[in-house]
C-alpha atoms as a PDB file:
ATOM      1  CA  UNK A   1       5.146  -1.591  17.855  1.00  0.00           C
ATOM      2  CA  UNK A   2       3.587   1.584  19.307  1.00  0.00           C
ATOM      3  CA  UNK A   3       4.773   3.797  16.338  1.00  0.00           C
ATOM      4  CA  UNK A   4       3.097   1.145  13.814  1.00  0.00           C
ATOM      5  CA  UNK A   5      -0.440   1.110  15.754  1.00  0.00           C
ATOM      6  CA  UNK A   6       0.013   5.076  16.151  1.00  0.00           C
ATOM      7  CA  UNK A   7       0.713   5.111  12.313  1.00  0.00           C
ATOM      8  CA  UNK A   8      -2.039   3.365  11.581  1.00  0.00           C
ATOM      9  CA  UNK A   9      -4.702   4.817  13.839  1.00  0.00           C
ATOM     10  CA  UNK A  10      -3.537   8.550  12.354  1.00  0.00           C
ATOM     11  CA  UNK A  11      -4.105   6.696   8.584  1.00  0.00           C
ATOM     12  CA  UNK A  12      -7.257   5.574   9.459  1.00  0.00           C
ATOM     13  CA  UNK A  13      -8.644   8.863  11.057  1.00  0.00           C
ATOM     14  CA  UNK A  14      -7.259  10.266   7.766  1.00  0.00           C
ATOM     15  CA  UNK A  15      -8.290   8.447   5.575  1.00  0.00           C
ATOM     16  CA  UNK A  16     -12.154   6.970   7.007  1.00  0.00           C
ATOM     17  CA  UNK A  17     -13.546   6.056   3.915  1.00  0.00           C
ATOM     18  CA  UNK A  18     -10.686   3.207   3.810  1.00  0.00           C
ATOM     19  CA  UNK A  19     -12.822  -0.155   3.671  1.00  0.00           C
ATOM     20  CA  UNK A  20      -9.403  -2.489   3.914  1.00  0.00           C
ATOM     21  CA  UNK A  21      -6.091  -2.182   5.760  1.00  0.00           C
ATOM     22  CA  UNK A  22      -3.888  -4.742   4.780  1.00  0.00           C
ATOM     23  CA  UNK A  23      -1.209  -5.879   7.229  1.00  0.00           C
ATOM     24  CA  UNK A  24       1.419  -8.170   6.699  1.00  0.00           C
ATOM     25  CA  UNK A  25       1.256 -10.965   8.788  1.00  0.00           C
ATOM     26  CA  UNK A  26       5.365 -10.987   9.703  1.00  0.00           C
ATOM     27  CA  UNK A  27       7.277  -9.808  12.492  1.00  0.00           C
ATOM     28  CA  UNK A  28       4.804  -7.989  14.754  1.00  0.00           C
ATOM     29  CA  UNK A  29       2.029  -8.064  12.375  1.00  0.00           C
ATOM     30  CA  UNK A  30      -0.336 -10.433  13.934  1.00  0.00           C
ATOM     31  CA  UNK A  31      -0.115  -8.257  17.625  1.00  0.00           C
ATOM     32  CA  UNK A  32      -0.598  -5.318  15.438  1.00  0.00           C
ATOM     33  CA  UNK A  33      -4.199  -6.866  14.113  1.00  0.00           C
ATOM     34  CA  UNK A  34      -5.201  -8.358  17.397  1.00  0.00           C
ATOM     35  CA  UNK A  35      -4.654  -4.881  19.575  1.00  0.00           C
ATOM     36  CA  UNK A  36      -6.572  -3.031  16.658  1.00  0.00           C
ATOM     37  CA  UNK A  37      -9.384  -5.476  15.767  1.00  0.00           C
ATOM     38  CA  UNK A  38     -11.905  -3.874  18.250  1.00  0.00           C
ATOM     39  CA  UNK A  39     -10.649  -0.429  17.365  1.00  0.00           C
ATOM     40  CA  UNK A  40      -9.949   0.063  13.283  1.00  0.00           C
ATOM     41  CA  UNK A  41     -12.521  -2.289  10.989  1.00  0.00           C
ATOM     42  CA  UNK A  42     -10.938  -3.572   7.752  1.00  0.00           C
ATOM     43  CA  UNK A  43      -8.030  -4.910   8.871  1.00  0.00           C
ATOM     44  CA  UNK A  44      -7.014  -7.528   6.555  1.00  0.00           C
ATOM     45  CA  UNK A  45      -3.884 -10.045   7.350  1.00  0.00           C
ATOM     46  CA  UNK A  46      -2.036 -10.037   3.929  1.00  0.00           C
ATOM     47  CA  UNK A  47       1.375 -12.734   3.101  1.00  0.00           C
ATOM     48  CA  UNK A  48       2.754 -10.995  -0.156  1.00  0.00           C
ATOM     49  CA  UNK A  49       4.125 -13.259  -2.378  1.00  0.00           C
ATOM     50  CA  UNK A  50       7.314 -13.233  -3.287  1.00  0.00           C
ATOM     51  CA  UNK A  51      10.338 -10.692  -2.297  1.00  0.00           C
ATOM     52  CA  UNK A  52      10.090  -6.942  -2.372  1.00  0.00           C
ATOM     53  CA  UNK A  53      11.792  -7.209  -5.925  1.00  0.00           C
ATOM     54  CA  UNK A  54       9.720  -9.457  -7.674  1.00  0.00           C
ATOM     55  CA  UNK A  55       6.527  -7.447  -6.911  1.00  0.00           C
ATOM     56  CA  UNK A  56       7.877  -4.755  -8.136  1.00  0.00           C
ATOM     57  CA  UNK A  57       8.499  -6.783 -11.256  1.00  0.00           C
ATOM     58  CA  UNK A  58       5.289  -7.809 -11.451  1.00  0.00           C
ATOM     59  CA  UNK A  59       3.400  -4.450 -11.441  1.00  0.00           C
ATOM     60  CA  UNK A  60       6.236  -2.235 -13.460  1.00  0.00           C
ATOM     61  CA  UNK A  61       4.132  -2.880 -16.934  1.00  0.00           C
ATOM     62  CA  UNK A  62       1.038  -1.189 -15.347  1.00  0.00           C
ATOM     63  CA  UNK A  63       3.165   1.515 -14.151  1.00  0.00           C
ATOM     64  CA  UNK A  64       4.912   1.913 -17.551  1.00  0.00           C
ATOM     65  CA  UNK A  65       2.207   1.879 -19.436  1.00  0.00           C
ATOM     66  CA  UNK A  66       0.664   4.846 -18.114  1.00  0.00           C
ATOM     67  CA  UNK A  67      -2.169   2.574 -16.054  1.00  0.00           C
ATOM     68  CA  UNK A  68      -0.948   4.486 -12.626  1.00  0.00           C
ATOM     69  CA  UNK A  69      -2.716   7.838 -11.625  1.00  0.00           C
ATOM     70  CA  UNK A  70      -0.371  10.498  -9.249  1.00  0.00           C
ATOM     71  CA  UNK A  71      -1.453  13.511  -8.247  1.00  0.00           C
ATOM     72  CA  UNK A  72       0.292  16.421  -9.493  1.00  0.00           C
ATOM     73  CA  UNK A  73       2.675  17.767  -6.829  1.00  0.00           C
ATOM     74  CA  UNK A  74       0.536  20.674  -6.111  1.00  0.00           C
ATOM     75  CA  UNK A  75      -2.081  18.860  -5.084  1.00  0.00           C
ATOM     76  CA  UNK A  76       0.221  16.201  -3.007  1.00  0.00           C
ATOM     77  CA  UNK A  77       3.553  17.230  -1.774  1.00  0.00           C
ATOM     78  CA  UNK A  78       4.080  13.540  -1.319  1.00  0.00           C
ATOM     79  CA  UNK A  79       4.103  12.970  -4.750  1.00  0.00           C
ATOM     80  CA  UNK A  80       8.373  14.086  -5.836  1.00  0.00           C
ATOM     81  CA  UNK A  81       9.263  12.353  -2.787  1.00  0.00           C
ATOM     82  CA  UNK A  82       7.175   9.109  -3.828  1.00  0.00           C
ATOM     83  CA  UNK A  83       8.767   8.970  -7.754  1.00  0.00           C
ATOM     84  CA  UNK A  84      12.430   9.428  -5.941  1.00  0.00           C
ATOM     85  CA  UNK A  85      11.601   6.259  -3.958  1.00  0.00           C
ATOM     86  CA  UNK A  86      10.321   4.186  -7.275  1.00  0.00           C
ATOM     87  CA  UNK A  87      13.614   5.336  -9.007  1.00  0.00           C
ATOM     88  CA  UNK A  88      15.904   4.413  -7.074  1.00  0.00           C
ATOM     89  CA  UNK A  89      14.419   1.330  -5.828  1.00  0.00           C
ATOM     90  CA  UNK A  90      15.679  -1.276  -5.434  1.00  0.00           C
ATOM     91  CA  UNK A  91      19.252   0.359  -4.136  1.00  0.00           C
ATOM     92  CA  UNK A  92      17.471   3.466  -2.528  1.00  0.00           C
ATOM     93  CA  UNK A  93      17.893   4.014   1.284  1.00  0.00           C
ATOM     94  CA  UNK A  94      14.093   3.330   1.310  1.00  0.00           C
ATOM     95  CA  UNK A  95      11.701   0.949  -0.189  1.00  0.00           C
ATOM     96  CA  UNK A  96       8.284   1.062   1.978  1.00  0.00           C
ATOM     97  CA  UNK A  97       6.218   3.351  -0.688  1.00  0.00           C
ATOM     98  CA  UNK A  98       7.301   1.628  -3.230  1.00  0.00           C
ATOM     99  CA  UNK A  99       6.437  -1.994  -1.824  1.00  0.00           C
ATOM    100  CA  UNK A 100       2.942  -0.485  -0.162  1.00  0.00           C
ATOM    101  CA  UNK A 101       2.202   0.535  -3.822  1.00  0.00           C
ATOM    102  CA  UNK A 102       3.239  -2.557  -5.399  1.00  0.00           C
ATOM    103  CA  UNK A 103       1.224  -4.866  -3.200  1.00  0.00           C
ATOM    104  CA  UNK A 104      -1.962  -2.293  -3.377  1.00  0.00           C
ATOM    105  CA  UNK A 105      -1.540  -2.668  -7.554  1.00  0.00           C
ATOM    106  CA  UNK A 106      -1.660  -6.133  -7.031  1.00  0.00           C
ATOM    107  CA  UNK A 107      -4.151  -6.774  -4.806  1.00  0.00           C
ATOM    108  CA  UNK A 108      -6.127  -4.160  -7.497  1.00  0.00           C
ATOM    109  CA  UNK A 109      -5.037  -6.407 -10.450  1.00  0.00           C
ATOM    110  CA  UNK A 110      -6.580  -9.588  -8.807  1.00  0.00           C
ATOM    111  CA  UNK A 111      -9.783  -7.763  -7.918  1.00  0.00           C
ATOM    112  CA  UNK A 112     -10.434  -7.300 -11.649  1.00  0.00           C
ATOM    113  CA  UNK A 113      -9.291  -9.997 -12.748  1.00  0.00           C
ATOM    114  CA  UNK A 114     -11.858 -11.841 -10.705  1.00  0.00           C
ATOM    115  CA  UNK A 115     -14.873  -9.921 -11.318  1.00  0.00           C
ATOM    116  CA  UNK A 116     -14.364  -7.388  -8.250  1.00  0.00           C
ATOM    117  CA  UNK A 117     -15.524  -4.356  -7.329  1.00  0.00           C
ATOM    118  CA  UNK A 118     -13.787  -1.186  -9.509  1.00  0.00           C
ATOM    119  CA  UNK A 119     -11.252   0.687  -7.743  1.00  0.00           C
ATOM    120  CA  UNK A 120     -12.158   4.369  -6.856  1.00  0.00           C
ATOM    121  CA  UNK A 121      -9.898   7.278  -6.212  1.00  0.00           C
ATOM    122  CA  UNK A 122      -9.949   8.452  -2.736  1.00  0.00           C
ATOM    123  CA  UNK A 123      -8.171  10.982  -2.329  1.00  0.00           C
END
């Protein structure tokens, strides 16, 4: 647990402008939101539905269709790493980008769908 609340206080100093941070609330989730809750605002406890697969599933026709904005490399060296991870998901050696992006495309998709605010890039 002290590399998760580490990783997420360095995201959050990175990233301030961050309004949500969406934990699952498995495993050592829950400790994770109640040592932070004082410390990092936005923390949201999230239960994705569904396996790792099937969310995938679900958001692969926004990706496909060109719907899903990446950086070009240049701008983030994340970026070659990131598409490795989506193709060879599911079978890759690692699967957290991929089902962090999945359940942010999702949680965007529902937004809109119910009248939400607009996404904005931050970045």
């Amino acid at each position: 647990m002290p590399k998760t609340l580490a990783a997420i206080r360095e995201t959050s100093a990175k990233w301030p402008q961050a309004h949500a941070v969406l934990i699952e609330d498995k495993a050592n989730g829950p400790a994770v939101i109640q040592a932070l809750r004082t410390e990092i605002s936005g923390l949201i406890a999230v239960n994705p539905a569904g396996g790792k697969i099937a969310r995938a599933q679900a958001v692969s026709p926004q990706c496909e269709s060109g719907n899903v904005y990446l950086p070009h490399p240049h701008i983030a060296p994340w970026v070659d790493a990131f598409i490795e991870e989506c193709a060879s998901f599911p079978s890759g050696r690692h699967d957290d980008q991929v089902d962090q992006m999945t359940q942010a495309l999702n949680r965007l998709s529902r937004m809109a769908a119910s009248g939400g605010p607009r996404p904005q890039y931050v970045g």
